[in-house]
N, C-alpha and C. Protein backbone atom coordinates (compact mmCIF):
# COMPACT_ATOMS: atom_id res chain seq x y z
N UNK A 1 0.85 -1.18 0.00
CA UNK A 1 0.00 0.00 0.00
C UNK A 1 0.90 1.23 0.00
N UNK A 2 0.40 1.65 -0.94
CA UNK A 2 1.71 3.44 -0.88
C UNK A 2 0.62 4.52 -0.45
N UNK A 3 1.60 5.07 0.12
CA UNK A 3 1.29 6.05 1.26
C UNK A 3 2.52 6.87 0.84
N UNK A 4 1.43 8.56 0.76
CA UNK A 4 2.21 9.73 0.18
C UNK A 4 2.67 10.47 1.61
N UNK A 5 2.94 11.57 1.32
CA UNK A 5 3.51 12.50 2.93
C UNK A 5 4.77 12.06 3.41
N UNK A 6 5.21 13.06 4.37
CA UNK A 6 6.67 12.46 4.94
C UNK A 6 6.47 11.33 5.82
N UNK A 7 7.50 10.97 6.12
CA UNK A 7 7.44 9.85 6.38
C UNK A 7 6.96 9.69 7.93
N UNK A 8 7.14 10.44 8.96
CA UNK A 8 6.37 10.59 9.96
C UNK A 8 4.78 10.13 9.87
N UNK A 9 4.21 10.93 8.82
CA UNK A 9 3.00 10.93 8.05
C UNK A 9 2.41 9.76 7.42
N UNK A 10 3.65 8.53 6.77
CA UNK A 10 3.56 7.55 6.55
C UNK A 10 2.63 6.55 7.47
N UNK A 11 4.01 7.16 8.55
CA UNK A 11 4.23 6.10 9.57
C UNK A 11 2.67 5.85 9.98
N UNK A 12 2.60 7.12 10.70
CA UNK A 12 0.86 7.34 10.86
C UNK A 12 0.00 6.60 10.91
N UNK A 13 -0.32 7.04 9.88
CA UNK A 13 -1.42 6.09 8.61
C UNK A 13 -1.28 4.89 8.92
N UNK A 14 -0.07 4.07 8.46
CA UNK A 14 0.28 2.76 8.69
C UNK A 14 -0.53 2.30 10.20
N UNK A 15 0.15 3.12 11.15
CA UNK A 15 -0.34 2.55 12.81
C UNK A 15 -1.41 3.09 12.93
N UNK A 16 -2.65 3.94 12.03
CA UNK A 16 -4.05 3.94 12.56
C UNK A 16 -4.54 3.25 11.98
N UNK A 17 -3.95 2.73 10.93
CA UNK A 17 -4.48 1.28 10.01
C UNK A 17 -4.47 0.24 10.72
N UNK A 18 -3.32 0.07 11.46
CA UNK A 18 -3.03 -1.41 11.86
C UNK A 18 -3.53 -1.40 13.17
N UNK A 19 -4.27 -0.61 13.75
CA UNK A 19 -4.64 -0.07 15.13
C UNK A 19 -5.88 -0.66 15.01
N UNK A 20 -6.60 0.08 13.97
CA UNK A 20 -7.99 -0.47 13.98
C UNK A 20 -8.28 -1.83 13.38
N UNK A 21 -7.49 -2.49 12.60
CA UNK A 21 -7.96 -4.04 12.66
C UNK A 21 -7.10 -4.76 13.82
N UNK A 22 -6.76 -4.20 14.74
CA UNK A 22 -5.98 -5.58 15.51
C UNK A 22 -7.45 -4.79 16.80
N UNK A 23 -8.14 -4.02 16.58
CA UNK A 23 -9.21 -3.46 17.57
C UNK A 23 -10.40 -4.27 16.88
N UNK A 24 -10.44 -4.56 15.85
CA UNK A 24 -11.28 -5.49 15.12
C UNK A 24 -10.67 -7.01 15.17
N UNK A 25 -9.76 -7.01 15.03
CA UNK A 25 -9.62 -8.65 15.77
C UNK A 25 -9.56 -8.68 17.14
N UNK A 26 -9.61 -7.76 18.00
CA UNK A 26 -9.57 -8.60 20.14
C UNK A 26 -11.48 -8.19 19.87
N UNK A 27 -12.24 -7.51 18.87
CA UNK A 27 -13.41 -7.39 18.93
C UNK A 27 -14.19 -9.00 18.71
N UNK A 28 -13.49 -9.70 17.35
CA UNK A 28 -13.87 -10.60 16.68
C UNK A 28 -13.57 -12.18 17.56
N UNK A 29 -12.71 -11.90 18.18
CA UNK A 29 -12.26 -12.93 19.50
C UNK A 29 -13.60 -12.91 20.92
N UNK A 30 -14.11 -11.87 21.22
CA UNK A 30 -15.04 -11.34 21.62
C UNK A 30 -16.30 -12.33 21.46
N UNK A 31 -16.42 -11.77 20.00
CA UNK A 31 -17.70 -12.42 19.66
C UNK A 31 -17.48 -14.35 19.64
N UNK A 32 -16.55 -14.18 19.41
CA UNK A 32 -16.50 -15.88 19.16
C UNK A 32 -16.46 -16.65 20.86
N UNK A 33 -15.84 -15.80 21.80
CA UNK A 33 -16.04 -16.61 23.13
C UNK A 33 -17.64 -16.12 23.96
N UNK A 34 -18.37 -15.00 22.99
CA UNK A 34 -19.77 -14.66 23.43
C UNK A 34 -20.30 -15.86 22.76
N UNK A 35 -19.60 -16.29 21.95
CA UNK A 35 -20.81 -17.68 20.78
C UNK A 35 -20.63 -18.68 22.12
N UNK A 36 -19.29 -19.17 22.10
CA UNK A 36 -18.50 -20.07 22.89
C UNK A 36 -19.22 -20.55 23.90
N UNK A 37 -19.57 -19.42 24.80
CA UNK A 37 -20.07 -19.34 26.17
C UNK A 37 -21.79 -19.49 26.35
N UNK A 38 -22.26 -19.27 24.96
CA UNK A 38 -23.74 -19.40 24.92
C UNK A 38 -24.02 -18.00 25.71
N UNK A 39 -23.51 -17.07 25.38
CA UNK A 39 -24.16 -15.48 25.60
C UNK A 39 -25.16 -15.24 25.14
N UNK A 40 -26.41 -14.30 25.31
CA UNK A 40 -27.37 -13.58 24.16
C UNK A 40 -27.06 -13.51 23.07
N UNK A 41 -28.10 -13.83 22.30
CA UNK A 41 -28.55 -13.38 20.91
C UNK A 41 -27.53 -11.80 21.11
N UNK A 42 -28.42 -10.69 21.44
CA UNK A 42 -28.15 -9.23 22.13
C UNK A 42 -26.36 -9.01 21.78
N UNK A 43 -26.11 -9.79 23.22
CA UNK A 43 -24.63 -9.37 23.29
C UNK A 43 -23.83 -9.53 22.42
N UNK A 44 -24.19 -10.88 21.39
CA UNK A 44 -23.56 -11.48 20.12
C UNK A 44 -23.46 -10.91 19.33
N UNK A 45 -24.71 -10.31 19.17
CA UNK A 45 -24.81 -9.32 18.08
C UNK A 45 -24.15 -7.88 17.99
N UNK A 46 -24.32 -7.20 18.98
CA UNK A 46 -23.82 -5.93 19.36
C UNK A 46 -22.59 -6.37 19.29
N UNK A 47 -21.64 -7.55 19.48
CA UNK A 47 -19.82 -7.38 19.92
C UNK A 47 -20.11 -7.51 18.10
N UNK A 48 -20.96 -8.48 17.21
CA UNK A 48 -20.34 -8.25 15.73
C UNK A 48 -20.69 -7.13 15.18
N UNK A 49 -21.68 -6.49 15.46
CA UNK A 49 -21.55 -5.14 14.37
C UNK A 49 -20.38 -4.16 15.21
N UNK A 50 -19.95 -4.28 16.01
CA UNK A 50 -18.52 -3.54 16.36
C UNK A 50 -17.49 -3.97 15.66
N UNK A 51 -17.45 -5.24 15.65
CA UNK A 51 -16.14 -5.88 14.43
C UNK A 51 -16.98 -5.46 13.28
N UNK A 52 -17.89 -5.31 12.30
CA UNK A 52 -18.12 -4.72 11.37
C UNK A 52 -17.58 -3.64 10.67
N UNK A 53 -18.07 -2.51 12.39
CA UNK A 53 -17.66 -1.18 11.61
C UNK A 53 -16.41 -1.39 12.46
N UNK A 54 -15.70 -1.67 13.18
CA UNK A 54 -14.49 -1.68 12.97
C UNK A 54 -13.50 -2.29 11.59
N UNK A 55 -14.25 -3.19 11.20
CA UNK A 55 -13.29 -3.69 9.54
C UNK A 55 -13.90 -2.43 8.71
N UNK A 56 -15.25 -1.90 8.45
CA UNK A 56 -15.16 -0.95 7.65
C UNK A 56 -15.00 0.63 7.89
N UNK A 57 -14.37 0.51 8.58
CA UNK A 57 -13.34 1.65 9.03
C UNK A 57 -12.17 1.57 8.78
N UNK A 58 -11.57 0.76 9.14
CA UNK A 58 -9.99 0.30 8.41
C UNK A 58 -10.26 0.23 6.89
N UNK A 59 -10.79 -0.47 6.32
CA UNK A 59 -11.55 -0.18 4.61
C UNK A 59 -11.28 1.13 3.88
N UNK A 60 -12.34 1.77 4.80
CA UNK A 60 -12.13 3.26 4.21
C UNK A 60 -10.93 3.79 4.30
N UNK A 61 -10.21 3.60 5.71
CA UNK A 61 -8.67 4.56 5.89
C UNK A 61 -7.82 4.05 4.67
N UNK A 62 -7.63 2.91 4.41
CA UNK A 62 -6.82 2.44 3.47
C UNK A 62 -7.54 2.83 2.34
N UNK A 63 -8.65 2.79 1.70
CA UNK A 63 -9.16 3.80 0.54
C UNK A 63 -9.24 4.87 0.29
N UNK A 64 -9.19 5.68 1.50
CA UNK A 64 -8.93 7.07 1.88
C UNK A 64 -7.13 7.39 1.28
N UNK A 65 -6.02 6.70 2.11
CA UNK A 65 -4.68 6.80 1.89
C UNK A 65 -4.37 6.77 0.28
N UNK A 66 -5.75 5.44 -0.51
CA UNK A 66 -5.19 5.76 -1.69
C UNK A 66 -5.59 6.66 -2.55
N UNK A 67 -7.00 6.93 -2.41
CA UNK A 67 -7.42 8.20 -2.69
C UNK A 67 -6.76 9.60 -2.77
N UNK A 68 -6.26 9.43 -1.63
CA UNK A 68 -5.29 10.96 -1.67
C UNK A 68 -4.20 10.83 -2.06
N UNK A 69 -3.26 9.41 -2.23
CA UNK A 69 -2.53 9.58 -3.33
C UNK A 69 -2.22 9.58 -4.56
N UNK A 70 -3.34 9.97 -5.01
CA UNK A 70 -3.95 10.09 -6.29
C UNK A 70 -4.54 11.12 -7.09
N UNK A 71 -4.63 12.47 -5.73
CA UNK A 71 -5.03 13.86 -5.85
C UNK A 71 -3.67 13.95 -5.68
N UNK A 72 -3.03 13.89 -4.59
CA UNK A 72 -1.19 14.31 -4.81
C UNK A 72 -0.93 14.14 -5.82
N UNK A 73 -0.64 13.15 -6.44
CA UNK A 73 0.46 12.41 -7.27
C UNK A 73 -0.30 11.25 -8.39
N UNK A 74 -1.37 11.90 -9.22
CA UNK A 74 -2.10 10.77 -10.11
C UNK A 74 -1.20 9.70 -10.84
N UNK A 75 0.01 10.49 -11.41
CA UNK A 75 0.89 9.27 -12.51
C UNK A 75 1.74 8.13 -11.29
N UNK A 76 2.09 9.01 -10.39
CA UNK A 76 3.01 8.16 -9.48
C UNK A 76 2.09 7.27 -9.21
N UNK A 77 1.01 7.66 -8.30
CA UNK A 77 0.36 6.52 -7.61
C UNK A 77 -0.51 5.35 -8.67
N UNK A 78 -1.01 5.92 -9.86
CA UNK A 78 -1.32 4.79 -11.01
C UNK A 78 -0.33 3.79 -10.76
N UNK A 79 0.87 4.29 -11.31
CA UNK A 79 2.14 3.71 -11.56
C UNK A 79 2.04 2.53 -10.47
N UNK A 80 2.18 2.71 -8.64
CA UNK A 80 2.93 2.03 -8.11
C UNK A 80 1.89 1.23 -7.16
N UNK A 81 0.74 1.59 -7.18
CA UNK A 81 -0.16 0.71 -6.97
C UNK A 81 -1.19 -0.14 -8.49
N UNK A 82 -1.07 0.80 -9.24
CA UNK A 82 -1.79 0.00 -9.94
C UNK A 82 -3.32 0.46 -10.45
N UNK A 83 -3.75 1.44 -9.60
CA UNK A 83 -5.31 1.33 -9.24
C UNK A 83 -5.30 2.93 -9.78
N UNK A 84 -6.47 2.59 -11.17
CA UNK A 84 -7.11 3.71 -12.05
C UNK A 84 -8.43 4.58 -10.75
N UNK A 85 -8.92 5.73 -11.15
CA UNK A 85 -9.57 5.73 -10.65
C UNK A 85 -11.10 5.15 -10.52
N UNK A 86 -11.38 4.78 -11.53
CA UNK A 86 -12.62 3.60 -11.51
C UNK A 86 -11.90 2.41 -10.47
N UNK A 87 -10.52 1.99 -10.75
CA UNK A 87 -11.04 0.72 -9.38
C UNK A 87 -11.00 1.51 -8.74
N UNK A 88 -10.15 2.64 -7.90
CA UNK A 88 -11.05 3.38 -6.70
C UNK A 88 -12.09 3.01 -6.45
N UNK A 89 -12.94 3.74 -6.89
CA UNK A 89 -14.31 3.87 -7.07
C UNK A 89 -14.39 2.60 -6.81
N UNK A 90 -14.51 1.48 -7.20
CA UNK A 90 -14.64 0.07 -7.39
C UNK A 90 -14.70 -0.33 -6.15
N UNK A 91 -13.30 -0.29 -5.42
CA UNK A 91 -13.25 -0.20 -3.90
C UNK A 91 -14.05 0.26 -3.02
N UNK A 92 -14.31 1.30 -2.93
CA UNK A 92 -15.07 2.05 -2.10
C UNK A 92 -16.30 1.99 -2.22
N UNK A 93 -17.05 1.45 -3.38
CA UNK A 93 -18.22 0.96 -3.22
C UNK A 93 -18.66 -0.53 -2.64
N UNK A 94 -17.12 -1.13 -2.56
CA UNK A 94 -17.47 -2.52 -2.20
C UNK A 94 -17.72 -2.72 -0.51
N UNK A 95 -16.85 -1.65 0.04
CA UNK A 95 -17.09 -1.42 1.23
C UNK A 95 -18.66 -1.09 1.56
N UNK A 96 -18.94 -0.08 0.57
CA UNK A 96 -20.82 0.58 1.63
C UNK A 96 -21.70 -0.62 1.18
């Protein structure tokens, strides 16, 4: 995944990316020892739509990162990811 900005800025990105799915996996561990344990319907449910929008939150940030490197830098970022702006688009609709 390329990621524009200095590299501080990089870094960032990277650790609010990787922040929110490892907050979506101790979520998804959650739900599986609420199954485990024979918890509520309720509680089951509520711990998975938190792993939900926690995965589609991470989704967007990483569609977001490429998005904007693409208003920066359209030829570079074609180039080194690959992704026209229709798959953009492509992406980001697969998420909603």
């Amino acid at each position: 995944m390329i990621i524009t900005g200095t590299a501080e800025e990089q870094e960032a990105t990277r650790k609010r990316i990787a922040n929110r799915l490892r907050r979506a996996q101790g979520q998804l561990a959650g739900v599986i020892a609420a199954v485990e344990s024979g918890r509520s319907c309720r509680d089951v449910v509520t711990q998975l739509a938190a792993v939900t929008s926690a995965l589609d939150r991470a989704g967007f940030a990483i569609v977001s990162a490429a998005m904007r490197d693409c208003v920066t830098d359209p030829a570079g970022a074609e180039e080194a990811e690959g992704l026209t702006a229709e798959e953009l688009e492509k992406l980001f609709l697969a998420l909603a």
